[in-house]
C-alpha atoms as a PDB file:
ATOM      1  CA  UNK A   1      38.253  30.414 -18.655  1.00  0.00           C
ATOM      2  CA  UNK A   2      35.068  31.796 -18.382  1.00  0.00           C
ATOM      3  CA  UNK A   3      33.443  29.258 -20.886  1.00  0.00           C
ATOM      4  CA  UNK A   4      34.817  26.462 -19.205  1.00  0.00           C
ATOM      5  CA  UNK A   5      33.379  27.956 -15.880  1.00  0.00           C
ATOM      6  CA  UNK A   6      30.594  27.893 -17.704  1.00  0.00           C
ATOM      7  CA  UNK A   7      30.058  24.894 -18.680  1.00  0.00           C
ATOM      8  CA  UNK A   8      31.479  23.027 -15.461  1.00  0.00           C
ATOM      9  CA  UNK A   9      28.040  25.238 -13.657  1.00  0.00           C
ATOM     10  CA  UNK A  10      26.205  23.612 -16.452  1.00  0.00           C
ATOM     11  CA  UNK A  11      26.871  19.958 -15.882  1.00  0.00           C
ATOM     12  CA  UNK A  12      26.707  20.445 -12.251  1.00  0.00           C
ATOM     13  CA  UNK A  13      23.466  22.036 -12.367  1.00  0.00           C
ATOM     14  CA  UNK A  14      22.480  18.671 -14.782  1.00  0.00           C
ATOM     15  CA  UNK A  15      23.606  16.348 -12.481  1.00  0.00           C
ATOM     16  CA  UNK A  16      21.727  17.535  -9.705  1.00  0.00           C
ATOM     17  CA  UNK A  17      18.414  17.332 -11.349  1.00  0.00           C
ATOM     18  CA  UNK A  18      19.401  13.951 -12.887  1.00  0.00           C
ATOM     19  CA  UNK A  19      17.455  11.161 -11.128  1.00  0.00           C
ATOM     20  CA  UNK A  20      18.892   7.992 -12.776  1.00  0.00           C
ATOM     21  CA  UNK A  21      15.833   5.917 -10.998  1.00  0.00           C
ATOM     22  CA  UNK A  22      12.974   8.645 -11.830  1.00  0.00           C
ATOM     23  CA  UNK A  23       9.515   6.722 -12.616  1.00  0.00           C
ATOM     24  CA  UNK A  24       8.509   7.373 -15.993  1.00  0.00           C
ATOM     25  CA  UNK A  25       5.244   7.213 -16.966  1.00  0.00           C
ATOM     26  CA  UNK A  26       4.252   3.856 -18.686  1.00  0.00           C
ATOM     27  CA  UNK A  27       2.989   3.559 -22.134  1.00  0.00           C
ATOM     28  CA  UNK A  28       0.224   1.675 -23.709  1.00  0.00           C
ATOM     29  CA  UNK A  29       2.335  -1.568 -24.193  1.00  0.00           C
ATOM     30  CA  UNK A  30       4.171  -1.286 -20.974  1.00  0.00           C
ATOM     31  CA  UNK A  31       0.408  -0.903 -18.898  1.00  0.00           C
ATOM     32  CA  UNK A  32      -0.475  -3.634 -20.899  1.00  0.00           C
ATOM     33  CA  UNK A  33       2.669  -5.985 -20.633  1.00  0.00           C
ATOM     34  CA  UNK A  34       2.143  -5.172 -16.744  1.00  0.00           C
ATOM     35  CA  UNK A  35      -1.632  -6.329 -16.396  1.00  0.00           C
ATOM     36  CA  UNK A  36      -0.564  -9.095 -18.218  1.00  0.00           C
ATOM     37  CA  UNK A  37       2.450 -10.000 -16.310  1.00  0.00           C
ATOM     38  CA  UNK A  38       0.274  -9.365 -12.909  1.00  0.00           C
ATOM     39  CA  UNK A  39      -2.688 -11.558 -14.055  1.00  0.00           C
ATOM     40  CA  UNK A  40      -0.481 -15.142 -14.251  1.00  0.00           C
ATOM     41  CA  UNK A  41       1.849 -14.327 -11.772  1.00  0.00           C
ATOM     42  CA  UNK A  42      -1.497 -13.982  -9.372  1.00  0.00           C
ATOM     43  CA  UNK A  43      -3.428 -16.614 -10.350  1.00  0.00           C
ATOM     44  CA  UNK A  44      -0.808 -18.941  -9.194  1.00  0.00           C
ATOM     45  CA  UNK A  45      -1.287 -17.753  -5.618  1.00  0.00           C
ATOM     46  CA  UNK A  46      -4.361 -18.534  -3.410  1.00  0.00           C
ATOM     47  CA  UNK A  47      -2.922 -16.658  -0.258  1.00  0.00           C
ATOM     48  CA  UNK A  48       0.050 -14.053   0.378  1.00  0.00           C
ATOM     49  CA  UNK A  49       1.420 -13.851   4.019  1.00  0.00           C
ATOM     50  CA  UNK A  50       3.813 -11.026   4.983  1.00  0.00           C
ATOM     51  CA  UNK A  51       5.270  -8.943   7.890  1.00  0.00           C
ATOM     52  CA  UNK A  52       5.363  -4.858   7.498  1.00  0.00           C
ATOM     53  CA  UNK A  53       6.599  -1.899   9.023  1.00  0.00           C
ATOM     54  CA  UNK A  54       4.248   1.036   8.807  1.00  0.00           C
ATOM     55  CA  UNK A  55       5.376   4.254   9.951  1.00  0.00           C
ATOM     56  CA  UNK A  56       2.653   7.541   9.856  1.00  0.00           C
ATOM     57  CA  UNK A  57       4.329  11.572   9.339  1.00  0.00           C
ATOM     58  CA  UNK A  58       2.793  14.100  11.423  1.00  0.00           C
ATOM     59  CA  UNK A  59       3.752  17.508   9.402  1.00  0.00           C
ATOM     60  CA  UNK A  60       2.004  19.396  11.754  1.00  0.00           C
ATOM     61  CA  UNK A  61       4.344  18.056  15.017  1.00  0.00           C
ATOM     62  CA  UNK A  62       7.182  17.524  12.852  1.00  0.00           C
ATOM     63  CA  UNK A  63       7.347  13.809  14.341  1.00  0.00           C
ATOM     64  CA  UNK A  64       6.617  10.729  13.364  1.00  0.00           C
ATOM     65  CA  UNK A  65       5.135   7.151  14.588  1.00  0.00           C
ATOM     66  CA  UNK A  66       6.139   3.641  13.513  1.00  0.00           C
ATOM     67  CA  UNK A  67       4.665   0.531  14.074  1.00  0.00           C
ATOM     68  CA  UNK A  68       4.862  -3.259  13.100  1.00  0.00           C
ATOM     69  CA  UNK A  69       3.051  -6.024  12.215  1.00  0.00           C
ATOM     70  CA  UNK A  70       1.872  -8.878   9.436  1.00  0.00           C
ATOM     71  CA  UNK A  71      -0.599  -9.638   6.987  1.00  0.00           C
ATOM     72  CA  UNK A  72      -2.619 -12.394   5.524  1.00  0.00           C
ATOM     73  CA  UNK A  73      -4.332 -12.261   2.303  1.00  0.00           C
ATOM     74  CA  UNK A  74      -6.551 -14.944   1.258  1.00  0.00           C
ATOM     75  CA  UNK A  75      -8.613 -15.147  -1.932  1.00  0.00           C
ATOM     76  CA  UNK A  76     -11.644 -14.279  -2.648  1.00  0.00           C
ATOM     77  CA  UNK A  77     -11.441 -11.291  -0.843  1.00  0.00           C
ATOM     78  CA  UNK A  78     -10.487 -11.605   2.800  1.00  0.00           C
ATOM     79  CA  UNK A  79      -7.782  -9.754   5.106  1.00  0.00           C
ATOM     80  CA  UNK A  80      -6.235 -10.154   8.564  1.00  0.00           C
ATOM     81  CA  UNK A  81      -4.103  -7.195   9.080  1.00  0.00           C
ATOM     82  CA  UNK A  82      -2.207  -7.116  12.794  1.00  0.00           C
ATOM     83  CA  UNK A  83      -0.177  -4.661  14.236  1.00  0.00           C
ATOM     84  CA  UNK A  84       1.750  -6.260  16.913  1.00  0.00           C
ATOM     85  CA  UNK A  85       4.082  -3.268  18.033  1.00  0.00           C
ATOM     86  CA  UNK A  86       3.670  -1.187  19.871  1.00  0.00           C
ATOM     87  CA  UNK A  87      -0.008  -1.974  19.799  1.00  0.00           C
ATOM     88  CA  UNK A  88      -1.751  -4.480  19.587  1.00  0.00           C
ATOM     89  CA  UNK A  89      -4.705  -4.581  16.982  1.00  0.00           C
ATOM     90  CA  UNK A  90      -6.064  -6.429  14.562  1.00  0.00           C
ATOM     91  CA  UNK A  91      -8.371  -5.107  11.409  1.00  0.00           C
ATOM     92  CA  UNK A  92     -10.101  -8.064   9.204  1.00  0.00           C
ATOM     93  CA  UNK A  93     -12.111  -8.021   6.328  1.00  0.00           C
ATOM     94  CA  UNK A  94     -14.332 -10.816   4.760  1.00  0.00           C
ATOM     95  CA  UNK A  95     -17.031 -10.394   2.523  1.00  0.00           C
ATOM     96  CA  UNK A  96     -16.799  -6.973   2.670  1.00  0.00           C
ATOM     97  CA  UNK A  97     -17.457  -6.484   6.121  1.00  0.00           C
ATOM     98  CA  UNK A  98     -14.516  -4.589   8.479  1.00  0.00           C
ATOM     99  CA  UNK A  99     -14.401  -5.785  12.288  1.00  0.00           C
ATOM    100  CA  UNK A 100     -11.370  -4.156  14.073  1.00  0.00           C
ATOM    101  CA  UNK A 101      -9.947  -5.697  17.624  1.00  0.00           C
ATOM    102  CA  UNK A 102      -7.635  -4.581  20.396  1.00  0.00           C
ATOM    103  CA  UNK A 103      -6.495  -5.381  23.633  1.00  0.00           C
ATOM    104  CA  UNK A 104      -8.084  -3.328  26.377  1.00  0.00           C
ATOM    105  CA  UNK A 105      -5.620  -2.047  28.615  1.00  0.00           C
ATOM    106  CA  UNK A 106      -3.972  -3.638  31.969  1.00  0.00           C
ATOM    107  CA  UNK A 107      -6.700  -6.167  31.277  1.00  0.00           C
ATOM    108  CA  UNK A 108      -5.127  -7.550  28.084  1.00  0.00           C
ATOM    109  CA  UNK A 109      -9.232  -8.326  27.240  1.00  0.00           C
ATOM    110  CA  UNK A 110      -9.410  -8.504  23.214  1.00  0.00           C
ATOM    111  CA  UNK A 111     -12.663  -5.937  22.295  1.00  0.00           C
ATOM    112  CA  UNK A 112     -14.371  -5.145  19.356  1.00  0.00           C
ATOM    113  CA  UNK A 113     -13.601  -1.729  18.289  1.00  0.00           C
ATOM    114  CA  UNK A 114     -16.737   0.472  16.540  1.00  0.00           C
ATOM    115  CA  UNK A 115     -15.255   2.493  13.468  1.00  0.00           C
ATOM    116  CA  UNK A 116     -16.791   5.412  11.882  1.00  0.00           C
ATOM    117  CA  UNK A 117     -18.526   5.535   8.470  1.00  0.00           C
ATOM    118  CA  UNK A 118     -15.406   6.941   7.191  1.00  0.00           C
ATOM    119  CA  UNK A 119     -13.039   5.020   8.647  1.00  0.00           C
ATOM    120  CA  UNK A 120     -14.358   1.874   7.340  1.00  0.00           C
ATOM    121  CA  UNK A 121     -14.553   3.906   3.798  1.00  0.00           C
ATOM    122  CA  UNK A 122     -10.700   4.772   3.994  1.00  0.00           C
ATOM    123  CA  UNK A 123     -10.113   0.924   5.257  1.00  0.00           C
ATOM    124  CA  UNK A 124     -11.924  -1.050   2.742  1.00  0.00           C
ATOM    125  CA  UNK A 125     -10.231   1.910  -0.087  1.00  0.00           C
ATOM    126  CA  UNK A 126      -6.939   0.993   0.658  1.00  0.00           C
ATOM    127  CA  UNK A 127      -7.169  -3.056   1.453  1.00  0.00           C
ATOM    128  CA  UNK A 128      -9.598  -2.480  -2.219  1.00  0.00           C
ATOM    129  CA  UNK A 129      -6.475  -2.028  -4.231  1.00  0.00           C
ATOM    130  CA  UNK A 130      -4.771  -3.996  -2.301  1.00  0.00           C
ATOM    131  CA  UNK A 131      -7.092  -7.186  -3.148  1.00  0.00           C
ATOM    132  CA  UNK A 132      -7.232  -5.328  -6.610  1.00  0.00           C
ATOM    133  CA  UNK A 133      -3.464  -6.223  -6.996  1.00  0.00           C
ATOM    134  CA  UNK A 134      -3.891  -9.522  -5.591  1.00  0.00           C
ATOM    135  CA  UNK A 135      -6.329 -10.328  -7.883  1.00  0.00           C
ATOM    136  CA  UNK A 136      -4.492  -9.169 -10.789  1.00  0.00           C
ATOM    137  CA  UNK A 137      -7.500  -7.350 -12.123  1.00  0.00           C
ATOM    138  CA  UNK A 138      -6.774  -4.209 -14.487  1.00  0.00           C
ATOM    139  CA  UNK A 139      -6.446  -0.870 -12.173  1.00  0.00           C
ATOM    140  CA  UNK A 140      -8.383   1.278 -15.011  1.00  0.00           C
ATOM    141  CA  UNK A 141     -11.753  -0.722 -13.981  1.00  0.00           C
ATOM    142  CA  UNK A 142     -11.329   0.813 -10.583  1.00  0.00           C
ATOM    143  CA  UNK A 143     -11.601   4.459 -10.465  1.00  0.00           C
ATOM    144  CA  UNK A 144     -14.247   5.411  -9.026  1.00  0.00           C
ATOM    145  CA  UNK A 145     -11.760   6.991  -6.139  1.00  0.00           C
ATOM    146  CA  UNK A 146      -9.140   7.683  -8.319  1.00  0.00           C
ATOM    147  CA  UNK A 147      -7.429   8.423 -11.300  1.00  0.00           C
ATOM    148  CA  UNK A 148      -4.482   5.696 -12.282  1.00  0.00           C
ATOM    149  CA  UNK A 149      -1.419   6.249 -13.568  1.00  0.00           C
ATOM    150  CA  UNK A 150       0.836   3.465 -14.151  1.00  0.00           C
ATOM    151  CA  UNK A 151       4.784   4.374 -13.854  1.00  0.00           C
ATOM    152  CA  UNK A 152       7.844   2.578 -14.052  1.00  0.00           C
ATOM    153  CA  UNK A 153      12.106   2.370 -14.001  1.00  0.00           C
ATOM    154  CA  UNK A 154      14.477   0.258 -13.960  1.00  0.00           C
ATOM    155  CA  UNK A 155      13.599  -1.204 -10.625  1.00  0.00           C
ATOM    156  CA  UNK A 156       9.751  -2.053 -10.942  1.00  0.00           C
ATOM    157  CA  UNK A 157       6.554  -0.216 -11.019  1.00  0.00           C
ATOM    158  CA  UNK A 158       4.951   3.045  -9.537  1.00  0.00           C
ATOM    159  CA  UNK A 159       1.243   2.351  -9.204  1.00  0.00           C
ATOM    160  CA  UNK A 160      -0.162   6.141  -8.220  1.00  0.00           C
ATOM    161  CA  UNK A 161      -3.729   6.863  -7.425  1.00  0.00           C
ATOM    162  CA  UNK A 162      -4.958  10.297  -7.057  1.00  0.00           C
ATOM    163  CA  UNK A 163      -7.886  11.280  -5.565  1.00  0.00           C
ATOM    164  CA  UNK A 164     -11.051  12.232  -7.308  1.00  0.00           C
ATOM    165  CA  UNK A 165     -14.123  14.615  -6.293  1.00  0.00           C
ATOM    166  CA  UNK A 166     -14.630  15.216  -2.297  1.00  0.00           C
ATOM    167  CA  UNK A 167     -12.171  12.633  -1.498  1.00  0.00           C
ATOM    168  CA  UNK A 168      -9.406  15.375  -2.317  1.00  0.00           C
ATOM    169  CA  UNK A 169     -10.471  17.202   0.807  1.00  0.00           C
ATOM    170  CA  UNK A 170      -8.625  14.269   2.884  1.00  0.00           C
ATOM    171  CA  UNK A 171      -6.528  12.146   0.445  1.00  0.00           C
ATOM    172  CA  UNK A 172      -4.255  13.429  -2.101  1.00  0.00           C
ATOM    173  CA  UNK A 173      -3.048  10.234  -3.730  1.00  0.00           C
ATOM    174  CA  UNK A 174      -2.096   6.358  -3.038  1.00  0.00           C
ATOM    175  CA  UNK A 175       0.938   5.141  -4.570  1.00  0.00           C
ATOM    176  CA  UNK A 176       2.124   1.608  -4.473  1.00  0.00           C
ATOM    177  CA  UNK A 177       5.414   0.063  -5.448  1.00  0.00           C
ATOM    178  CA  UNK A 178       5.760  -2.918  -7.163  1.00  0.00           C
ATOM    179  CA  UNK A 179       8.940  -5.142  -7.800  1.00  0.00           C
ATOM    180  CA  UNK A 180      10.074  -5.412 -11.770  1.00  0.00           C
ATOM    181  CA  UNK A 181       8.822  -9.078 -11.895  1.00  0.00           C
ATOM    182  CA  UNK A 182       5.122  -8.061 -10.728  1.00  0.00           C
ATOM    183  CA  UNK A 183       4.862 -10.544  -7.770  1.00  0.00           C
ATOM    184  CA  UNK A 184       4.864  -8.661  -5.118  1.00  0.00           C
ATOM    185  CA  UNK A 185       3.802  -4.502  -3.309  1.00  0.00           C
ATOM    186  CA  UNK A 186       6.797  -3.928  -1.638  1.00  0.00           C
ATOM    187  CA  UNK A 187       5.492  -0.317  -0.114  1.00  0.00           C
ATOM    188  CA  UNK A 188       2.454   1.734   0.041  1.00  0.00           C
ATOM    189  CA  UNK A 189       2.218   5.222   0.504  1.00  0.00           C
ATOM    190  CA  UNK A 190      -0.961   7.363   1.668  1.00  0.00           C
ATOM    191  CA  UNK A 191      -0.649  11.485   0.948  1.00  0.00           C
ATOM    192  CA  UNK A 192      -3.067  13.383   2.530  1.00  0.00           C
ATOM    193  CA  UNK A 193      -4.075  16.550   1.685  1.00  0.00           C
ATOM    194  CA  UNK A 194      -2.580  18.029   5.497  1.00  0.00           C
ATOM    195  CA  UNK A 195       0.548  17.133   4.377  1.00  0.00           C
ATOM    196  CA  UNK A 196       0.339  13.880   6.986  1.00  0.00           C
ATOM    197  CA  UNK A 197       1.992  10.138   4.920  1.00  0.00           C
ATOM    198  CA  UNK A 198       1.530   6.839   6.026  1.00  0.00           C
ATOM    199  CA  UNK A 199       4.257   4.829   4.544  1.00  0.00           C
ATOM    200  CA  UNK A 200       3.937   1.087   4.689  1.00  0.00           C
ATOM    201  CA  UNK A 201       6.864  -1.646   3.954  1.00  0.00           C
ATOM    202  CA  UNK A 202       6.227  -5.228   3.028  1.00  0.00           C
ATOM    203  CA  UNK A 203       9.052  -7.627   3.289  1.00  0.00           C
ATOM    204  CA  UNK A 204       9.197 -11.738   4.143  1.00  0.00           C
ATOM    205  CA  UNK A 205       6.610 -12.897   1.640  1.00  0.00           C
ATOM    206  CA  UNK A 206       5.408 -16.607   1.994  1.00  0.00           C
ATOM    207  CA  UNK A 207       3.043 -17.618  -0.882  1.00  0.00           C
ATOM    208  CA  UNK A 208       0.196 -20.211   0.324  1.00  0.00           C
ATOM    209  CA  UNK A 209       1.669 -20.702   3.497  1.00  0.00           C
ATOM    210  CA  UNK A 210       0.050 -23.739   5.239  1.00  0.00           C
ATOM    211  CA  UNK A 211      -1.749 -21.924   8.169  1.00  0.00           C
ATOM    212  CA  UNK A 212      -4.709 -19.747   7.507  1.00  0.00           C
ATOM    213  CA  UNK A 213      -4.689 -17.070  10.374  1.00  0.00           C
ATOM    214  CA  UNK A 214      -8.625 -16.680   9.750  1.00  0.00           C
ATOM    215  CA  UNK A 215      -9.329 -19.968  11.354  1.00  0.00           C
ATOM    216  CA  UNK A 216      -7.351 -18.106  14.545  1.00  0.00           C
ATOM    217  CA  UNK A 217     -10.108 -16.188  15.426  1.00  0.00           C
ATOM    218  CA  UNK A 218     -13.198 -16.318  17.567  1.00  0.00           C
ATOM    219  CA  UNK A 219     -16.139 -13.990  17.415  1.00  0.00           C
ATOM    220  CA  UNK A 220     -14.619 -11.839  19.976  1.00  0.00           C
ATOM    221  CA  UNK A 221     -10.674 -11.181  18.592  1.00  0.00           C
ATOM    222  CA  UNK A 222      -7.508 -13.004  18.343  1.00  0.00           C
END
């Protein structure tokens, strides 16, 4: 009785720390199967539209804040990023310049928002890999941020990023999920080093769609 106790603890205890969907890290001809992979299926696409849902953990207030909104990704290297709930705010960058707008108030006037030096860093770091994945270029020629690990299961890709150098002091690592047929981020997560996540969702994916969201604004917004 006591053996078969015994064992029952055992393969309890094993299926608890079972994960059957665990990312594994990826080996040489898995990283390279993946660039590969990423590489055609991205140079068939010229622009990427898509909605998310982005929600930020406060550890420190135990609360949370979630928000919505869309993308637009066009190629070279140019990004219209609009939250649309609950605020209203739009962050673009083209030619590697970052102008952020919002409505002001009662007044519902659009205004140019001034962002800090770092700010604009942690902006044009995350949108970076971002366009880096869009681009299908190979994630090892980027790390001047961050280490890369590629990982993988049975449902797609775990692309994780961690920080490097002084950049620990606020970020602790990036991680992106990608779908199994490498077409597509379908989440990215930001860990800082407070214990605070920002967690965002991509769904509804339109490649090339017809209208180009870019020609949609004037100098001063929307």
């Amino acid at each position: 009785m006591k053996n078969i106790l015994f064992l029952l603890l055992m393969f309890s205890t094993f299926l608890l720390a079972f994960e059957p969907n665990e990312y594994l890290e990826a080996n040489k001809e898995e990283i390279v199967k993946f660039t590969k992979e990423l590489t055609g299926n991205m140079s068939k696409v010229e622009s990427l539209a898509f909605a998310f849902t982005q929600t930020k953990e406060l550890k420190l207030f135990e609360d949370s804040i979630q928000m919505e909104g869309r993308c637009y990704i066009k190629k070279p290297a140019r990004i219209y990023w609009e939250y649309s709930s609950p605020i209203k705010k739009i962050i673009t960058w083209s030619d590697g310049e970052i102008q952020v707008f919002k409505k002001n108030g009662s007044s519902n006037k659009i205004i140019q928002v001034k962002v800090t030096p770092w700010e604009e860093k942690s902006i044009k770091i995350v949108y970076g890999y971002i366009l880096a994945f869009f681009s299908g270029q190979n994630f090892h020629q980027l790390e001047d941020n961050f280490f890369f690990v590629l990982k993988k299961n049975e449902e797609g890709y775990l692309l994780v990023f961690k920080a490097k150098d002084s950049l620990k002091k606020i970020i602790q690592e990036i991680q992106m999920k990608v779908d199994k047929e490498c077409k597509a981020i379908t989440q990215v997560s930001i860990i800082e080093t407070n214990g605070d996540s920002t967690k965002m969702d991509f769904h509804s994916f339109q490649e090339n769609p017809k209208s180009d969201l870019f020609l949609g604004l004037s100098e001063n917004g929307f």
